[in-house]
Protein backbone atom coordinates (compact mmCIF):
# COMPACT_ATOMS: atom_id res chain seq x y z
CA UNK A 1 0.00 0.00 0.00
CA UNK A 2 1.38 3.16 -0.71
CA UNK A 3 2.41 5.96 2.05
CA UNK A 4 -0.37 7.95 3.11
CA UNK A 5 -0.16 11.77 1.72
CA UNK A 6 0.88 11.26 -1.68
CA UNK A 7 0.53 14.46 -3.54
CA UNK A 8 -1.39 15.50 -6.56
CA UNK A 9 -0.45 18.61 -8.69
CA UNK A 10 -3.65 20.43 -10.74
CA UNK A 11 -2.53 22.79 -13.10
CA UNK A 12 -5.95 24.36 -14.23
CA UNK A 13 -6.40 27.72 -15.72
CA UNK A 14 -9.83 28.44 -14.38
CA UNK A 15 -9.28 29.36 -10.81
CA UNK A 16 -12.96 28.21 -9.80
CA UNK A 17 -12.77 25.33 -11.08
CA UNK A 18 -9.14 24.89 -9.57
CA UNK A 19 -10.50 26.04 -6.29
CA UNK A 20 -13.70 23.46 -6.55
CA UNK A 21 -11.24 20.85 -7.70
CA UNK A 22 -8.54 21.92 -4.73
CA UNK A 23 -11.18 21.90 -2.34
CA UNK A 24 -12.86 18.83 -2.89
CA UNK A 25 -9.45 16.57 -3.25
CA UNK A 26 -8.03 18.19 0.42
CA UNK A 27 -11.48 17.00 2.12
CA UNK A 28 -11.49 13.96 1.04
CA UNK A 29 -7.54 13.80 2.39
CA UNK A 30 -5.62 14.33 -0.23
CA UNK A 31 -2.38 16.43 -0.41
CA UNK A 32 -2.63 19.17 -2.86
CA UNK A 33 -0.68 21.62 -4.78
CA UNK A 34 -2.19 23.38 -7.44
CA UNK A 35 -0.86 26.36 -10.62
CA UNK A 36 -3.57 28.06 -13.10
CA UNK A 37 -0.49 27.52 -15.72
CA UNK A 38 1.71 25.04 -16.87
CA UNK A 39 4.87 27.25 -16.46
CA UNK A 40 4.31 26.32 -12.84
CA UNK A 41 5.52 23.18 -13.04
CA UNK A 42 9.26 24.76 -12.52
CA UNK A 43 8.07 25.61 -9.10
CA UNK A 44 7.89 21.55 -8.20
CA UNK A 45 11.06 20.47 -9.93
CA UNK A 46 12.49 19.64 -6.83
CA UNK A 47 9.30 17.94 -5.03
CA UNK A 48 7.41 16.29 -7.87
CA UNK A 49 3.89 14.57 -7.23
CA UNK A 50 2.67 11.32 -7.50
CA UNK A 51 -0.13 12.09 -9.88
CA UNK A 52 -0.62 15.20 -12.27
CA UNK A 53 -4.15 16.74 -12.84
CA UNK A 54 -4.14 18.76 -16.29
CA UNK A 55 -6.39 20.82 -18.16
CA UNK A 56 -6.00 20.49 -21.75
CA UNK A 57 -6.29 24.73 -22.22
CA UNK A 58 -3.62 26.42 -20.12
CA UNK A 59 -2.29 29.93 -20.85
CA UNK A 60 1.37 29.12 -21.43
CA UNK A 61 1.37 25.66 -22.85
CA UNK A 62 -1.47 23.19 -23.47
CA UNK A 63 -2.15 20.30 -21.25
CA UNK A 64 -1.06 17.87 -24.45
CA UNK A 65 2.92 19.62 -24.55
CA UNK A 66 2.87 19.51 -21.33
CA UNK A 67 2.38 15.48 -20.85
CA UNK A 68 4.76 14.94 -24.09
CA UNK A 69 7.53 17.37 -21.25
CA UNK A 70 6.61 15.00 -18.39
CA UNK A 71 6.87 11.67 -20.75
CA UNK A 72 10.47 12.74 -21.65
CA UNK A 73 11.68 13.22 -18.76
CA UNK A 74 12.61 10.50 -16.51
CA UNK A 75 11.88 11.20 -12.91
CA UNK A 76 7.69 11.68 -14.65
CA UNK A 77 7.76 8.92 -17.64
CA UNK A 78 5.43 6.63 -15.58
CA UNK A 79 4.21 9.52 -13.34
CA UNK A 80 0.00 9.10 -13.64
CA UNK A 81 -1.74 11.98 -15.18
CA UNK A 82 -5.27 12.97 -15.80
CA UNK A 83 -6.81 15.18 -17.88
CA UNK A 84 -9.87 16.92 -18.06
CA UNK A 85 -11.30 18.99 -20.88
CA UNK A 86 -14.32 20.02 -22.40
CA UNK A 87 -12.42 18.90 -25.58
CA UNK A 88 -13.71 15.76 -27.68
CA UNK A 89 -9.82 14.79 -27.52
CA UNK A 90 -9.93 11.82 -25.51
CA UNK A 91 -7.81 9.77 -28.45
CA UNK A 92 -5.42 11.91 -28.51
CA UNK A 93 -4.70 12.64 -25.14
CA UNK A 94 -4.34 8.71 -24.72
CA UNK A 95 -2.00 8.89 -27.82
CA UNK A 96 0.53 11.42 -26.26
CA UNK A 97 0.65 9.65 -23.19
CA UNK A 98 -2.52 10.49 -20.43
CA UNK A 99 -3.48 7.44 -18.39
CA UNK A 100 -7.15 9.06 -17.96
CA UNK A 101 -9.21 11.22 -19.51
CA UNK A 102 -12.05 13.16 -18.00
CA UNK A 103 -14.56 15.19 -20.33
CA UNK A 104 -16.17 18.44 -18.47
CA UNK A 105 -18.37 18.93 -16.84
CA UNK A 106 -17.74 15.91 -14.50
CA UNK A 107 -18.44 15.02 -10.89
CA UNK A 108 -15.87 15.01 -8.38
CA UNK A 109 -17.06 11.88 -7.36
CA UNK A 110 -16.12 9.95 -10.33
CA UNK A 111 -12.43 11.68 -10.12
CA UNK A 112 -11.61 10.13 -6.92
CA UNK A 113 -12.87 6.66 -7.89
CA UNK A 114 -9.81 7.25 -11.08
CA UNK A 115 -8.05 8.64 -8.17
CA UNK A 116 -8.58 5.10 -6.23
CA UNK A 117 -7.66 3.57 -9.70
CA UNK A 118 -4.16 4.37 -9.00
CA UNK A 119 -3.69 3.35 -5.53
CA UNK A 120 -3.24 6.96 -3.95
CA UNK A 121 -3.37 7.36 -0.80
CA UNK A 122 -5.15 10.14 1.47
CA UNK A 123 -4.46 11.07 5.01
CA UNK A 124 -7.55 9.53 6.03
CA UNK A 125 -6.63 5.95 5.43
């Protein structure tokens, strides 16, 4: 079983729905660090999660370059990552390397049963 606390980085542009997401994933005990773009992920170099949340539309760089970065690199090649879009893109996103896909507007509830998919921990267990 895997060490309770794992953490889970969202990088959503739209702050309510980052909030929402943020929210919802910290009550239910998860450990959560969040960024509204994916330049942010330079700010977790050094501590990176156990499971990436992405949008597909960021301002920087889209949610697809970003996984195509994290696949590349080695400390994140198997690194789980999820993304959620209002975007019919779901082939795609499989194709450049997302483990899940998640088409908006979607229930938290049925994130943290793909959340349980992948073994993560909360502090609650």
């Amino acid at each position: 079983m895997p060490e309770a606390n794992q953490r889970i980085l969202i990088i959503e542009n739209d702050e309510d729905t980052l909030f929402l997401l943020g929210h919802a994933l910290r009550k239910s005990g998860y450990t959560v660090e969040t960024c509204t773009a994916g330049s942010g992920l330079v700010e977790f170099k050094h501590k990176l999660p156990d499971l990436f949340i992405l949008d597909k539309d960021l301002p920087t760089i889209d949610g697809l370059a970003i996984t195509k970065f994290l696949r590349l690199q080695e400390a994140t090649r198997t690194t789980p990552i999820i993304m959620i879009s209002a975007h019919r893109i779901r082939q795609k996103a499989k194709r450049t390397g997302i483990n899940e896909f998640i088409k908006k507007p979607f229930e938290v509830t049925h994130l943290l049963k793909v959340l349980k998919k992948y073994n993560l921990a909360t502090s609650q267990e």
